[in-house]
C-alpha atoms as a PDB file:
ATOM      1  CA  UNK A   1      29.377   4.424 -13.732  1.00  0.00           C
ATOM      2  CA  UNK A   2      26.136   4.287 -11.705  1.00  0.00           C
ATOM      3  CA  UNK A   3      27.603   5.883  -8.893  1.00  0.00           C
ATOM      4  CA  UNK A   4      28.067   9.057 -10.620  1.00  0.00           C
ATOM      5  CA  UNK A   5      23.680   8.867 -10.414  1.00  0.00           C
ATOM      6  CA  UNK A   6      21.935  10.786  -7.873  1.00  0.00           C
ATOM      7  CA  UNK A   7      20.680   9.412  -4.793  1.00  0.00           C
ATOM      8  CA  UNK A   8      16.914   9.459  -4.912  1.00  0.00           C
ATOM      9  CA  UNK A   9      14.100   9.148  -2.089  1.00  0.00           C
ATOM     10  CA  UNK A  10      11.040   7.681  -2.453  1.00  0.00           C
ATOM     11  CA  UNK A  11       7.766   8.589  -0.497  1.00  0.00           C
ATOM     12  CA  UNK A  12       7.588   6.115   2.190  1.00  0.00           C
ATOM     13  CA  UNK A  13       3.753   4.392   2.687  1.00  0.00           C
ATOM     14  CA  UNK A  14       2.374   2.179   5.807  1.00  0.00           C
ATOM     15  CA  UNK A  15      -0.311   0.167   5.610  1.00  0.00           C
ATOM     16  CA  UNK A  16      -2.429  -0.493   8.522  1.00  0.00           C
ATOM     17  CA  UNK A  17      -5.320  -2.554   8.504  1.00  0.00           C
ATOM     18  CA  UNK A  18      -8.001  -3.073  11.227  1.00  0.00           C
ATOM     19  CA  UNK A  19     -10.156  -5.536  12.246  1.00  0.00           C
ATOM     20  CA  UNK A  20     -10.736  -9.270  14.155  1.00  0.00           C
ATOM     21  CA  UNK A  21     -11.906 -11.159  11.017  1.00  0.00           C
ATOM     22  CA  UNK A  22      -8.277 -10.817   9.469  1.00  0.00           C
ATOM     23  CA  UNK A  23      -6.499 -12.093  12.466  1.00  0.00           C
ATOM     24  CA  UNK A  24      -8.489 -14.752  12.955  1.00  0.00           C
ATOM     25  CA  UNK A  25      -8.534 -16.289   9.710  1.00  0.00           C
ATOM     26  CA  UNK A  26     -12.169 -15.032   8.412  1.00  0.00           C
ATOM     27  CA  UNK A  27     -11.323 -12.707   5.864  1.00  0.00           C
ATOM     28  CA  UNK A  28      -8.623 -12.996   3.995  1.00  0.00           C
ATOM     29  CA  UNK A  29      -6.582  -8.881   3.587  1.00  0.00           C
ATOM     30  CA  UNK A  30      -6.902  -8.253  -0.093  1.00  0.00           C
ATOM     31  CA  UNK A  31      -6.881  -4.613   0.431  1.00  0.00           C
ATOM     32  CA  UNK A  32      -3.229  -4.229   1.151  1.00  0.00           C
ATOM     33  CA  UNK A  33      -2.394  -6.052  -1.496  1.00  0.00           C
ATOM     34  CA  UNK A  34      -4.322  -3.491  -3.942  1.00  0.00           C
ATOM     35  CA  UNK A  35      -2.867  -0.643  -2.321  1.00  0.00           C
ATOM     36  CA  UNK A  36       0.650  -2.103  -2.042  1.00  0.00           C
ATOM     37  CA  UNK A  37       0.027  -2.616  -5.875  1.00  0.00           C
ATOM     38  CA  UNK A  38      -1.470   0.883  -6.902  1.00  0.00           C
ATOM     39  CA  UNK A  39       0.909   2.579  -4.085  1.00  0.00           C
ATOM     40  CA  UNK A  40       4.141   1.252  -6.525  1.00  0.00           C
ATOM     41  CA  UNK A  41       2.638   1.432  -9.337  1.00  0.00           C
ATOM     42  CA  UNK A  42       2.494   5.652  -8.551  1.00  0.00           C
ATOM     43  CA  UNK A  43       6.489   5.839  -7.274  1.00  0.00           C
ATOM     44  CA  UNK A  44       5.873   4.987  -3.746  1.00  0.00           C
ATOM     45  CA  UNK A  45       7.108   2.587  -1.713  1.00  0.00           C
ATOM     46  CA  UNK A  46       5.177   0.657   1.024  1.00  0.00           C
ATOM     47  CA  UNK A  47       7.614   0.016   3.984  1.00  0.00           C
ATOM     48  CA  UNK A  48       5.049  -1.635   6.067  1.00  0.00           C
ATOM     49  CA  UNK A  49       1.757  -3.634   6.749  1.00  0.00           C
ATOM     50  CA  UNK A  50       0.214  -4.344   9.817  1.00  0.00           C
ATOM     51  CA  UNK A  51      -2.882  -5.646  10.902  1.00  0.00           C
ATOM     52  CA  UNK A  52      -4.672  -5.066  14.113  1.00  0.00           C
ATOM     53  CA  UNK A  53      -7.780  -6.154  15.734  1.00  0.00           C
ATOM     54  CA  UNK A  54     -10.825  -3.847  16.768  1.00  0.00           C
ATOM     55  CA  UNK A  55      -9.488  -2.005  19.670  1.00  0.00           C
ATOM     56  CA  UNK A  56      -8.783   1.593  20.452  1.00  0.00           C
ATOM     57  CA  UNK A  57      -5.434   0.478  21.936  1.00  0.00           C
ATOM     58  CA  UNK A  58      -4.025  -1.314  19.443  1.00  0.00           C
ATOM     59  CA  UNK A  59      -5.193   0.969  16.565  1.00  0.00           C
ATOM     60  CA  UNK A  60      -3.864   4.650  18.354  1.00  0.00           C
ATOM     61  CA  UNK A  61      -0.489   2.415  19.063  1.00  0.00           C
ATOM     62  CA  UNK A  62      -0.207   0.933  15.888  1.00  0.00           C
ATOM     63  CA  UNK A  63      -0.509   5.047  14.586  1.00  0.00           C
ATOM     64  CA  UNK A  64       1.993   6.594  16.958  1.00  0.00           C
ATOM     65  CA  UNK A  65       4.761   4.116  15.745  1.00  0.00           C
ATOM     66  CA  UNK A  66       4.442   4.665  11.790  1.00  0.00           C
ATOM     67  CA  UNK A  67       4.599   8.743  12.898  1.00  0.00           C
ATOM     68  CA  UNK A  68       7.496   8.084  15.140  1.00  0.00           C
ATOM     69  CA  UNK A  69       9.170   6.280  11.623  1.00  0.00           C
ATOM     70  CA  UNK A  70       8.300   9.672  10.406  1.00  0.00           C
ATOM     71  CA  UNK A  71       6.845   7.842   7.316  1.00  0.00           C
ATOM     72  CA  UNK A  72       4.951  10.353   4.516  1.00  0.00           C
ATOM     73  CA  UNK A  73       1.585   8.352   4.524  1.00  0.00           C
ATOM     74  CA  UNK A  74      -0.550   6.217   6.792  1.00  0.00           C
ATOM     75  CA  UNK A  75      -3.021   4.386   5.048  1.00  0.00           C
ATOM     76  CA  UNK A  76      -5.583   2.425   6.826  1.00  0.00           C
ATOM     77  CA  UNK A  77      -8.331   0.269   6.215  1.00  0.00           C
ATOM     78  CA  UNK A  78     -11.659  -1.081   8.030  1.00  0.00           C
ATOM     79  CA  UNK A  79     -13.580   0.445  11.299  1.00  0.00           C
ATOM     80  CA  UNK A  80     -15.287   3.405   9.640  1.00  0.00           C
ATOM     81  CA  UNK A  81     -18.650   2.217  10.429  1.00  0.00           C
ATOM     82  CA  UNK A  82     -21.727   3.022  12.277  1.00  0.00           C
ATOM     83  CA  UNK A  83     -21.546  -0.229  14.588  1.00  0.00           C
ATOM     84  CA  UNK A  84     -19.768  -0.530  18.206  1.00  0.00           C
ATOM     85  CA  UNK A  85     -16.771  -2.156  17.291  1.00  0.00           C
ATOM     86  CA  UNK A  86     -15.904   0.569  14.304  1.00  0.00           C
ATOM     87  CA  UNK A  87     -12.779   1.887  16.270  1.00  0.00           C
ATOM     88  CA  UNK A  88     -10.619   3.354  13.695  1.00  0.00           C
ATOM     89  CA  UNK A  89     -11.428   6.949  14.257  1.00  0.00           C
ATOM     90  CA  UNK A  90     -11.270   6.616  17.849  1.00  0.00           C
ATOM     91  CA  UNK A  91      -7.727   5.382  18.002  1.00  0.00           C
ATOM     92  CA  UNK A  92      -6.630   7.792  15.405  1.00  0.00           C
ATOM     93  CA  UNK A  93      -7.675  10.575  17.369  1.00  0.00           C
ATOM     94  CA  UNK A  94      -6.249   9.002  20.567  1.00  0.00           C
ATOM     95  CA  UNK A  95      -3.117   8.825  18.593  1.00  0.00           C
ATOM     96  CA  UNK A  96      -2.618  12.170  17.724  1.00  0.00           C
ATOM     97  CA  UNK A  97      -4.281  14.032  20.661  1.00  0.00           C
ATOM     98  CA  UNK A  98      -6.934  15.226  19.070  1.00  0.00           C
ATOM     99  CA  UNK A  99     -10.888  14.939  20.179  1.00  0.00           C
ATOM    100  CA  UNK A 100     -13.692  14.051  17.716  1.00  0.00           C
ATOM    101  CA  UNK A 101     -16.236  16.693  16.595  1.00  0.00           C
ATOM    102  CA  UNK A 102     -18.984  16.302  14.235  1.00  0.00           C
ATOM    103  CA  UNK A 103     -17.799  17.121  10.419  1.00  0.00           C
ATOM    104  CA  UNK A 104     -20.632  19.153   9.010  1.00  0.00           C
ATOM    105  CA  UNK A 105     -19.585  18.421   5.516  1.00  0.00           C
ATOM    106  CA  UNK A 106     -19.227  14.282   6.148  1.00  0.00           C
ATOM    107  CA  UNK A 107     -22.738  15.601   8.054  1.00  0.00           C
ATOM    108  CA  UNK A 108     -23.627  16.501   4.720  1.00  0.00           C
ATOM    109  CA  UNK A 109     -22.713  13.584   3.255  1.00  0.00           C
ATOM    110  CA  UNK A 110     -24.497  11.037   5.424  1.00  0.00           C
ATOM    111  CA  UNK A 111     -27.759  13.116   4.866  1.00  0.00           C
ATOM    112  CA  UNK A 112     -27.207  12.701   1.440  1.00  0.00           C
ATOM    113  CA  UNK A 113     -26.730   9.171   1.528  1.00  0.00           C
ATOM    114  CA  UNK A 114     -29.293   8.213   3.397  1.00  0.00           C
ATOM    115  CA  UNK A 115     -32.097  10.360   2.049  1.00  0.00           C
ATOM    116  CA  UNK A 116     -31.236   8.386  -1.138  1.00  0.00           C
ATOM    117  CA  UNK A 117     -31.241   5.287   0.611  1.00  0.00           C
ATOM    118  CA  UNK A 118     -34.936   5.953   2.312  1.00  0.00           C
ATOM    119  CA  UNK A 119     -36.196   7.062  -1.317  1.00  0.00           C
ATOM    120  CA  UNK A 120     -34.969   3.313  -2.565  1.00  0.00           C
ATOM    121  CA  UNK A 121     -36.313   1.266   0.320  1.00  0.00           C
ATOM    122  CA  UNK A 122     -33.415   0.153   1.352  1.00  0.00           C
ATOM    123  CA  UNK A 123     -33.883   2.263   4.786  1.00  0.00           C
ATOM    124  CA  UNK A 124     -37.178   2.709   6.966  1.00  0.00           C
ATOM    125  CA  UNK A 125     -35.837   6.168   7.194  1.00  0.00           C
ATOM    126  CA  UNK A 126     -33.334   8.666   6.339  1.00  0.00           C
ATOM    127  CA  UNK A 127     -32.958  10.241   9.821  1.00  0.00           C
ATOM    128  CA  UNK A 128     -29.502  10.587  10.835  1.00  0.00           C
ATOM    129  CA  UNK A 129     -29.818   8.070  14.402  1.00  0.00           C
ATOM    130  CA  UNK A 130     -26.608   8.101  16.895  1.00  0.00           C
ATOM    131  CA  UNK A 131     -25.372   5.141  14.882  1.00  0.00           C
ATOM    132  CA  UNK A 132     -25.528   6.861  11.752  1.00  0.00           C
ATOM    133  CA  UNK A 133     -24.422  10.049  13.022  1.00  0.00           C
ATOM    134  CA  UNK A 134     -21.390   8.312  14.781  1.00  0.00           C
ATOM    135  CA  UNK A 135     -19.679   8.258  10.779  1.00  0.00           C
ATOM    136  CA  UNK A 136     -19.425  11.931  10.896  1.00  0.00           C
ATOM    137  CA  UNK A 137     -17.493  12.227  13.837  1.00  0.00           C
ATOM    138  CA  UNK A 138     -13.939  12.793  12.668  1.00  0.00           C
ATOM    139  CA  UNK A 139     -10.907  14.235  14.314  1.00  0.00           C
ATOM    140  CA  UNK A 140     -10.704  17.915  14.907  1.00  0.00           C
ATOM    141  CA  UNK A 141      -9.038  19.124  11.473  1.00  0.00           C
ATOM    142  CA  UNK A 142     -10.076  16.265   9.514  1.00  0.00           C
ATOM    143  CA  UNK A 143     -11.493  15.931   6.268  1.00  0.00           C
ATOM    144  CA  UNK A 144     -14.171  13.795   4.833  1.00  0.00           C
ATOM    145  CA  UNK A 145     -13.461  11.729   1.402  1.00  0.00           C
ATOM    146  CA  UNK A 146     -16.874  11.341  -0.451  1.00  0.00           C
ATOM    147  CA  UNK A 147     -17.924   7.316  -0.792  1.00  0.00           C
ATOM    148  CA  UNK A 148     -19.296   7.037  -3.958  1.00  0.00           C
ATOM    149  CA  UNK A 149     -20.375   3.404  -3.135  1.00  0.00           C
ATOM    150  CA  UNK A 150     -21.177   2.752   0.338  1.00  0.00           C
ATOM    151  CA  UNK A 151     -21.843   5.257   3.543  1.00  0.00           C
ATOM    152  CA  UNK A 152     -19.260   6.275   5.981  1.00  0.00           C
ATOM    153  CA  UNK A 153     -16.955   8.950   4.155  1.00  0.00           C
ATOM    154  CA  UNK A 154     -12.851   8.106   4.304  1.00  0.00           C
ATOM    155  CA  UNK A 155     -11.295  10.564   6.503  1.00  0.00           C
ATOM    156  CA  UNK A 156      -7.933  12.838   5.327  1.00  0.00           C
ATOM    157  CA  UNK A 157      -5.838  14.615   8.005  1.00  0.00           C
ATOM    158  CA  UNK A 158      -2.101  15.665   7.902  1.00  0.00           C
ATOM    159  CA  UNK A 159      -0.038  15.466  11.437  1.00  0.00           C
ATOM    160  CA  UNK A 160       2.916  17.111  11.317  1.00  0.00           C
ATOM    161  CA  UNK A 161       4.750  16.101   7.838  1.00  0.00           C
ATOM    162  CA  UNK A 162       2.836  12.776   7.857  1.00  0.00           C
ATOM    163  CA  UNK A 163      -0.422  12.577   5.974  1.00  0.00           C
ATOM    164  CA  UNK A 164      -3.221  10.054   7.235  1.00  0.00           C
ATOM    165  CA  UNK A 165      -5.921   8.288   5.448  1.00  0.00           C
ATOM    166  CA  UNK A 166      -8.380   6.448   6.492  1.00  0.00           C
ATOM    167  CA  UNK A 167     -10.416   4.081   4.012  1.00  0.00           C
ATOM    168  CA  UNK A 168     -14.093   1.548   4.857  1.00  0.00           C
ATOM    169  CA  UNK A 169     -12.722  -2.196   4.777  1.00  0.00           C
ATOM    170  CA  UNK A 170     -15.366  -3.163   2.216  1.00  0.00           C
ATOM    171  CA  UNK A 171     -13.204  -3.573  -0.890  1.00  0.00           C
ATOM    172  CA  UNK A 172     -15.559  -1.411  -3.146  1.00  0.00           C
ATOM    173  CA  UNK A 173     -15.660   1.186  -1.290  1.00  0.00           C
ATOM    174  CA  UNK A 174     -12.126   1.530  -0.587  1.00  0.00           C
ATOM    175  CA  UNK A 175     -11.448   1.505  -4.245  1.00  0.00           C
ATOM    176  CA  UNK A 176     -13.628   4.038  -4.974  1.00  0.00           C
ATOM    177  CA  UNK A 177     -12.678   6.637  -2.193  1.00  0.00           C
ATOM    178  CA  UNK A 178      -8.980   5.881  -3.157  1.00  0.00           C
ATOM    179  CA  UNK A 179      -9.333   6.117  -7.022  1.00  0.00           C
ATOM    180  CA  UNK A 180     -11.818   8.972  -6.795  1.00  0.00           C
ATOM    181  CA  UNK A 181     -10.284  10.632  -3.762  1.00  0.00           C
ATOM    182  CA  UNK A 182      -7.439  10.040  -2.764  1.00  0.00           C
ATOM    183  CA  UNK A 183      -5.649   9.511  -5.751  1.00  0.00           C
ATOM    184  CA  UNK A 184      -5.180  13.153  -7.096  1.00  0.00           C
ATOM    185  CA  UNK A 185      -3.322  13.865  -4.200  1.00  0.00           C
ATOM    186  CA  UNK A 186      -1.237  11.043  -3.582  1.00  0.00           C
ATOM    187  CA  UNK A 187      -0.457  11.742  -7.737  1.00  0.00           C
ATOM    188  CA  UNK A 188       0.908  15.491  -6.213  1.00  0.00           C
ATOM    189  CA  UNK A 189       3.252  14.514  -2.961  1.00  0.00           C
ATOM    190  CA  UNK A 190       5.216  11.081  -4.291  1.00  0.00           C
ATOM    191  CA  UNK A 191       7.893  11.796  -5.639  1.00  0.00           C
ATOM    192  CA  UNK A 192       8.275  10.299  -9.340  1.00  0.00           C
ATOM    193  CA  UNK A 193      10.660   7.403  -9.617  1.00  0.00           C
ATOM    194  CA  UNK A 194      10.769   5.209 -12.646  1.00  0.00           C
ATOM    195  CA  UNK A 195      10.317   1.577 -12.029  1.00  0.00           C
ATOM    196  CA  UNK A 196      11.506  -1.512 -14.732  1.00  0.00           C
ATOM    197  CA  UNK A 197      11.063  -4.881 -13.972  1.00  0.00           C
ATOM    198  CA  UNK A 198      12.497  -7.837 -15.743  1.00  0.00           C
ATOM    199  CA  UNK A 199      12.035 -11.476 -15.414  1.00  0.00           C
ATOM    200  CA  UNK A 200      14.781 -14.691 -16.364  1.00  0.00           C
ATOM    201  CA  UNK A 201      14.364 -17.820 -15.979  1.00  0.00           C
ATOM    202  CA  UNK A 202      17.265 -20.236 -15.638  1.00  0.00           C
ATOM    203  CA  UNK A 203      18.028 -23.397 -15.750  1.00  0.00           C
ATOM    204  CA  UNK A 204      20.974 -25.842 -14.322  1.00  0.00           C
ATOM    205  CA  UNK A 205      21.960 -23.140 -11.898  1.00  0.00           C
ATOM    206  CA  UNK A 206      21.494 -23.939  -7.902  1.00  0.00           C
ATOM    207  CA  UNK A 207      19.902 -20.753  -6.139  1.00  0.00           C
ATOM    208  CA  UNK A 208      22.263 -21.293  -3.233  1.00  0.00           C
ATOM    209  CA  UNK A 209      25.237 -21.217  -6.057  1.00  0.00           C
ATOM    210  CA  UNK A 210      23.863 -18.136  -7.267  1.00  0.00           C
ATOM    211  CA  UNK A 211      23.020 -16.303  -4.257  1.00  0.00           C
ATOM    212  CA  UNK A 212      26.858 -14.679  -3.527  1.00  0.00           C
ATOM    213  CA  UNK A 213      26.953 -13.051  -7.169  1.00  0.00           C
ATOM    214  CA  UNK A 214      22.837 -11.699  -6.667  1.00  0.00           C
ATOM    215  CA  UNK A 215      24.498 -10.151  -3.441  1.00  0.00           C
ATOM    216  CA  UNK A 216      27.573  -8.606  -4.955  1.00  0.00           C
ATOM    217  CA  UNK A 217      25.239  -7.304  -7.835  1.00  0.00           C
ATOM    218  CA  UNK A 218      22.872  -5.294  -5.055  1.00  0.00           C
ATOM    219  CA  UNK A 219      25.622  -3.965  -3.162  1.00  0.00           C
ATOM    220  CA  UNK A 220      27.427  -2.218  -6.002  1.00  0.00           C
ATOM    221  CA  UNK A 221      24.353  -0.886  -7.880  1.00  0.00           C
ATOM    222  CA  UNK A 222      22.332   1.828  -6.010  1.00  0.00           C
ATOM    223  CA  UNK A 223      18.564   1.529  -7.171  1.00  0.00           C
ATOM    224  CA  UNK A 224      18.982  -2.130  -8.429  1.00  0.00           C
ATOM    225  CA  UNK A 225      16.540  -4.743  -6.414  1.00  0.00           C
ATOM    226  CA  UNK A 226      17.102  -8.564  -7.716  1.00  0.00           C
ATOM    227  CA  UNK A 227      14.682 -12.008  -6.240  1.00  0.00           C
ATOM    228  CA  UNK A 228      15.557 -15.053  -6.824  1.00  0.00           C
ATOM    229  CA  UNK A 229      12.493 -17.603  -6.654  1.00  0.00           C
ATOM    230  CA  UNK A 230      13.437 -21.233  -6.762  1.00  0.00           C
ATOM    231  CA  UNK A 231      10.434 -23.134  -9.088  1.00  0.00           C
ATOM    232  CA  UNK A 232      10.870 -26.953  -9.267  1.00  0.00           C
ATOM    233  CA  UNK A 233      13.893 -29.538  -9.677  1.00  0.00           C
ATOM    234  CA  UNK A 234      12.808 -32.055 -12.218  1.00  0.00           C
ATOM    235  CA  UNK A 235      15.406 -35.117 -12.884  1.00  0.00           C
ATOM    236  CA  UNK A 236      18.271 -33.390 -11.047  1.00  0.00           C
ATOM    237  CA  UNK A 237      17.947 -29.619 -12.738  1.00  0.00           C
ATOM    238  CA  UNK A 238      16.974 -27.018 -10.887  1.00  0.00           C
ATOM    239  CA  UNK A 239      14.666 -23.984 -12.337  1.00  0.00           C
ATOM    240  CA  UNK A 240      14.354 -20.481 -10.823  1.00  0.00           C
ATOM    241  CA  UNK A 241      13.021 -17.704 -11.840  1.00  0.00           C
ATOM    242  CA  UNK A 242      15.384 -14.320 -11.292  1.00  0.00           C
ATOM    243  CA  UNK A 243      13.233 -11.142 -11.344  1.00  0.00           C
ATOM    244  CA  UNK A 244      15.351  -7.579 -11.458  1.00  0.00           C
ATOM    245  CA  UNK A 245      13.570  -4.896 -10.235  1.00  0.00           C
ATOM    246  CA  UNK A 246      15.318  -0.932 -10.930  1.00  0.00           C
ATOM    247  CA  UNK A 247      14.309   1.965  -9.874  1.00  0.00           C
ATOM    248  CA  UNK A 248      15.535   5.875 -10.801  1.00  0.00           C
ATOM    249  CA  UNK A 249      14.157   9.753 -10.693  1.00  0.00           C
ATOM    250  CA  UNK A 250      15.222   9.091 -14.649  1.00  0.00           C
ATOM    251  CA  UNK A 251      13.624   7.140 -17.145  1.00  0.00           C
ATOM    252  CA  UNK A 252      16.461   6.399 -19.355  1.00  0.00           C
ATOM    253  CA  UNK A 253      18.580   5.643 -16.383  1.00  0.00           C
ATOM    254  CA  UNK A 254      16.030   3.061 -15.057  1.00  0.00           C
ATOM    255  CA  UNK A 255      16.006   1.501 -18.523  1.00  0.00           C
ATOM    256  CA  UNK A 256      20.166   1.883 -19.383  1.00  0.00           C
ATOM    257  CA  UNK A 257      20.609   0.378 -16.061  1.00  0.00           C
ATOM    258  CA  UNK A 258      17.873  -2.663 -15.994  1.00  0.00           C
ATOM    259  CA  UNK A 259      19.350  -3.663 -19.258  1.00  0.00           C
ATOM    260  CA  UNK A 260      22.839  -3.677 -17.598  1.00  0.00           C
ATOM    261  CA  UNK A 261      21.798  -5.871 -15.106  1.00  0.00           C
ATOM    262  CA  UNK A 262      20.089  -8.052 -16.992  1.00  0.00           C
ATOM    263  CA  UNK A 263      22.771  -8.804 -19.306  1.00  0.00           C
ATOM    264  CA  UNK A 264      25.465  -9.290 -16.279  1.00  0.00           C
ATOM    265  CA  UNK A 265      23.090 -11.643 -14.953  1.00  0.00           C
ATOM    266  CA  UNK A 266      22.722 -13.342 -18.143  1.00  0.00           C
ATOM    267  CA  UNK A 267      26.619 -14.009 -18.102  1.00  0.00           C
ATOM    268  CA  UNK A 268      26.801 -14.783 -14.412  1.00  0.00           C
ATOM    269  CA  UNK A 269      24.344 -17.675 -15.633  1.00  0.00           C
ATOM    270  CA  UNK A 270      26.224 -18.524 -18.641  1.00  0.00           C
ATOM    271  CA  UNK A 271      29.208 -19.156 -16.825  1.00  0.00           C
ATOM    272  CA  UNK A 272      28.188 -21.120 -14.244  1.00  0.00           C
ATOM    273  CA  UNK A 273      27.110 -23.779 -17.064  1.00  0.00           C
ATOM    274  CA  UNK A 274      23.160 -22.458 -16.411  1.00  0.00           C
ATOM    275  CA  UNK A 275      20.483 -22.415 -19.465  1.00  0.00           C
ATOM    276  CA  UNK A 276      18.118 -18.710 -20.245  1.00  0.00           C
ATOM    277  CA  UNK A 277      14.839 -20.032 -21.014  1.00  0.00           C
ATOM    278  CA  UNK A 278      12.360 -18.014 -23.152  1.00  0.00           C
ATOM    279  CA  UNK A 279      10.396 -15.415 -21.439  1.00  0.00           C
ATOM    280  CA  UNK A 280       6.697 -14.637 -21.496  1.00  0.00           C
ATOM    281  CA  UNK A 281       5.794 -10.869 -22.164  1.00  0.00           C
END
């Protein structure tokens, strides 16, 4: 019967994330992770992460190949600074042909920022120096994103059918321009799709026994996405944990269906002389 449901498409994410202190072990790339989490918790989907290290190259590259997978959002993170190796901007525009001209509203911004900044003592002064200036130099067409939190403004721009963003690495601020932001507009373009997730855990039932009927299960149910995730073996009996994600453009489908699933995979387990254990909600 769920074939007779229509077809749905989510909007399609990539993640990029820039600097040298993630690929070399330093920092460890929470920020993904929160978007990836935030991203599905709206209806989208994230299709891809990558991370890549401060260079012009490697960021304008790493740009031209999510537009060629004519993905609805770029998202990237890190290299909006004031210092040398704060490349993000640069391979952005590199990417997309465009040169970089001084924003007089991220301008604005900066002048803000650091007039308030001078007033606290936390600056000598709030004159806008090359370095400084350098965060209001955004691709022709560009828009700033107000940071509520730290200095250099995240930067909005739509090539083509693709939308970019680009967000500061420092964790705070990213959540900020993103919640603050970025967010009312991300709410308008996904599309909405309805997302249940369940979670069994079993018991007596080998995961490479149970692998063949999780397969069958996927390939006949559009929407339906099921994990397996082996826990521990104690005294010969194997635990795993099953989690059954299901996704629809209606909410009562999503639920009808997760419930469906759920209860074949219940009898699937039954069957194969497994044990349900009790779930945590």
């Amino acid at each position: 019967m769920w074939a007779r449901y229509a077809d749905f498409k989510q909007t399609l994410f990539e993640l990029i994330t820039i600097g040298y202190e993630i690929l070399d072990g330093r920092i460890l790339n929470t920020n993904s992770k929160w978007l990836a989490e935030n991203i599905t918790a709206m209806g989208g989907k994230v299709t891809r992460m990558v991370t890549v290290g401060d260079s012009i190259k490697d960021i304008s590259s790493s740009i031209r190949e999510a537009l060629k997978r004519k993905v609805d959002w770029i998202i990237t993170s890190g290299g909006l600074g004031p210092t040398y190796d704060d490349l993000t901007l640069q391979g952005v525009a590199k990417a997309i042909n465009r040169r970089l001209v001084l924003n007089k509203t991220a301008y604005e911004m900066l002048k803000e920022r650091y007039r308030m900044l001078a007033e606290k003592g936390v600056v000598e002064s709030p004159e806008l120096t090359p370095a400084r200036l350098k965060m209001a130099m955004l691709p022709r067409g560009a828009k700033p994103l107000r940071n509520r939190v730290g200095s250099a403004p995240g930067v909005l721009l739509k090539y083509g059918k693709t939308w970019v963003a680009c967000l500061p690495g420092v964790p705070s601020e990213l959540y900020s321009i993103f919640d603050e932001e970025l967010k009312p507009l991300l709410l308008k373009t996904i599309r909405k799709v309805f997302r249940i997730d369940k979670t069994l855990n079993i018991r007596k039932v080998a995961e490479s026994s149970l692998a063949p009927k999780i397969e069958q299960i996927i390939r006949k149910y559009h929407g339906v996405y099921v994990k397996t995730h082996p826990k521990t073996i104690e005294g010969g009996i194997s635990r795993i944990e099953i989690q059954i994600s299901v996704m629809s453009n209606k909410e009562e489908h999503a639920i009808e269906k997760a419930d469906y699933v759920e209860k074949i995979i219940k009898d699937i387990v039954v069957d194969m002389g497994g044990e349900l254990e009790a779930t945590e909600h």
